[in-house]
N, C-alpha and C. Protein backbone atom coordinates (compact mmCIF):
# COMPACT_ATOMS: atom_id res chain seq x y z
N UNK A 1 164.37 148.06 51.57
CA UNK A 1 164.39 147.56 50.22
C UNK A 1 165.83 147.22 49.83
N UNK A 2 166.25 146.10 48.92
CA UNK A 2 167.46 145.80 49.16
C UNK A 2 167.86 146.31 47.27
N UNK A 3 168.91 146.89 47.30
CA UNK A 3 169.66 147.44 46.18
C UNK A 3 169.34 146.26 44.72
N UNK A 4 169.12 146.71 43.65
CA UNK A 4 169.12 145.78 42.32
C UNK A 4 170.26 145.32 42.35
N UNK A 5 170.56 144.26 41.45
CA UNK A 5 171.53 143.48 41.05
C UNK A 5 171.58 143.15 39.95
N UNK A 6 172.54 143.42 39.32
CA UNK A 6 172.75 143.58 37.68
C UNK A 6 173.52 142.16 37.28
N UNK A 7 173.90 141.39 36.22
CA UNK A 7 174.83 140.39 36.18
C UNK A 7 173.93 139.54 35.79
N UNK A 8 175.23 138.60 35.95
CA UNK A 8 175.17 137.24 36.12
C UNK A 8 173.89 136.41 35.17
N UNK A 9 172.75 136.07 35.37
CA UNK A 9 172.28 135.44 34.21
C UNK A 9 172.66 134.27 33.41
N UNK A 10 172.76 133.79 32.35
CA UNK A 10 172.86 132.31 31.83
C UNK A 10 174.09 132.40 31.40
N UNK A 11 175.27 131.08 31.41
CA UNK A 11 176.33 131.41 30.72
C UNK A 11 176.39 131.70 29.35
N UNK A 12 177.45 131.95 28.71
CA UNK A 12 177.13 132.43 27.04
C UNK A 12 177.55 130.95 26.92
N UNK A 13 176.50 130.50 25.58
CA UNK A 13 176.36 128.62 24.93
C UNK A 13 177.57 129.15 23.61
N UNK A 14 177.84 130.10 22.98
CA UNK A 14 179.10 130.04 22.89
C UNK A 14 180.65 130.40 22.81
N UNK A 15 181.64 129.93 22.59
CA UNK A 15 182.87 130.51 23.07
C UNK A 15 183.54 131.71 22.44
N UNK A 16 184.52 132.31 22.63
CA UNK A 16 184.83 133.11 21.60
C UNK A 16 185.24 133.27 20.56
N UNK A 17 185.95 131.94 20.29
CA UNK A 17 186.51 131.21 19.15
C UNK A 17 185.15 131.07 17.54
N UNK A 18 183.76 130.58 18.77
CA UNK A 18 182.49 130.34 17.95
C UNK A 18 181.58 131.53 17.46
N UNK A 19 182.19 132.74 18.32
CA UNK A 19 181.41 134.08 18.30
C UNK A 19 182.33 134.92 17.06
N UNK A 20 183.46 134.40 16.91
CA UNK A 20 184.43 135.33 15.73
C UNK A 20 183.73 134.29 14.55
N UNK A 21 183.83 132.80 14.79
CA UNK A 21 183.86 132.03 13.53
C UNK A 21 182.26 133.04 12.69
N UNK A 22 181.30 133.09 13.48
CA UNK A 22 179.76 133.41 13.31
C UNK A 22 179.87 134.96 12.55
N UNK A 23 180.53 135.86 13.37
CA UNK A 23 180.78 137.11 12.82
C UNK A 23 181.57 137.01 11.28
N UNK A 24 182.55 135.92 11.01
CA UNK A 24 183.42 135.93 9.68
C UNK A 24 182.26 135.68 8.94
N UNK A 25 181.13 134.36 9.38
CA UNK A 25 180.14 133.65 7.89
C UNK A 25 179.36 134.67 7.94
N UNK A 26 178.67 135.31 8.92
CA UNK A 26 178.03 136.12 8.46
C UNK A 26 178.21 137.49 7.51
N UNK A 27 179.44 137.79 7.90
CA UNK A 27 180.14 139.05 6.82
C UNK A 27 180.26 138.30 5.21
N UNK A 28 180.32 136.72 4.92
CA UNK A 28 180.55 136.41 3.86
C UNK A 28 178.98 135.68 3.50
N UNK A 29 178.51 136.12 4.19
CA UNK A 29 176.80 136.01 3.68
C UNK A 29 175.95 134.82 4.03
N UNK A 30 176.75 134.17 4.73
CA UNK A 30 175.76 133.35 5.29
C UNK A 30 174.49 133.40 6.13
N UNK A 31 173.67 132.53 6.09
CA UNK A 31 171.95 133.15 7.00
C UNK A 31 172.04 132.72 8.04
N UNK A 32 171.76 133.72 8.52
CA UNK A 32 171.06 133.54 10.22
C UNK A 32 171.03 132.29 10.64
N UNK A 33 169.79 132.17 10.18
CA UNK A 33 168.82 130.85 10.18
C UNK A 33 169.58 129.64 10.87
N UNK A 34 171.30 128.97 8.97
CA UNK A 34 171.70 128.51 9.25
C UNK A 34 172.57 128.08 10.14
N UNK A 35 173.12 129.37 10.27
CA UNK A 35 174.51 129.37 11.89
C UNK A 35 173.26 128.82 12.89
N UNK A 36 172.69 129.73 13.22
CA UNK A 36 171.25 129.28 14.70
C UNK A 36 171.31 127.92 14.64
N UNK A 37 171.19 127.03 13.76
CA UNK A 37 170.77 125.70 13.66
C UNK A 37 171.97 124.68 14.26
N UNK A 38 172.87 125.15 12.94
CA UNK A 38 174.29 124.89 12.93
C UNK A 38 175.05 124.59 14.55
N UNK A 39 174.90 125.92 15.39
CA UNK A 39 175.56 125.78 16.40
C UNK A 39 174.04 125.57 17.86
N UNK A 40 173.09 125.39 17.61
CA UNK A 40 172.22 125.17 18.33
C UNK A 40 172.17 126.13 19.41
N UNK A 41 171.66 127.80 18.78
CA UNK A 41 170.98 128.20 19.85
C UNK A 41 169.92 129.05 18.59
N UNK A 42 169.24 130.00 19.08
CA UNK A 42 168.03 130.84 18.57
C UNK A 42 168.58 131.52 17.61
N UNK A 43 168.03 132.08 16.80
CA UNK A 43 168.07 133.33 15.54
C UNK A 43 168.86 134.56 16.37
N UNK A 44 168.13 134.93 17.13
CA UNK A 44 167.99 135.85 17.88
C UNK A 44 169.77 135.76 18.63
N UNK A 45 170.27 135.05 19.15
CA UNK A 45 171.86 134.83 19.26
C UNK A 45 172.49 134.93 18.30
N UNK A 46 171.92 134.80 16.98
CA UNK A 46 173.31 134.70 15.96
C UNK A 46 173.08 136.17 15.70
N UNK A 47 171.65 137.50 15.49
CA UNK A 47 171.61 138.43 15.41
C UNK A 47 172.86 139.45 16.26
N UNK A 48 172.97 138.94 17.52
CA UNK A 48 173.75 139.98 18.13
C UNK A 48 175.80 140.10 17.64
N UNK A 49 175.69 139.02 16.90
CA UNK A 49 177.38 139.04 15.81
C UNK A 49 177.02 139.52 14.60
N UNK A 50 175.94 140.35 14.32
CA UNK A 50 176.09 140.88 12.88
C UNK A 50 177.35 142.04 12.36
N UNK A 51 177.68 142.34 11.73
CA UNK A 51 178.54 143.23 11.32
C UNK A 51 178.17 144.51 11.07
């Protein structure tokens, strides 16, 4: 049986520059919803920069 392998997976769609900008609107109240749209990926991506 050959050992699991952890990693690697899809690159991140965005940079870090786009992951601070997301964390600032969201601390100043902006929705989900709109960042998701805004930068074109799922709800569910903008959830993991909440504050």
């Amino acid at each position: 049986m050959q050992p699991r392998r952890y990693g690697g997976g899809q690159p991140s769609k965005l940079t870090p520059a786009q992951r601070d900008e997301i964390r600032q609107r969201l601390a100043d109240g902006e929705s989900i919803r709109d960042l998701a749209q805004e930068f074109g990926v799922h709800t569910s991506t903008i959830r993991q920069y909440r504050p």
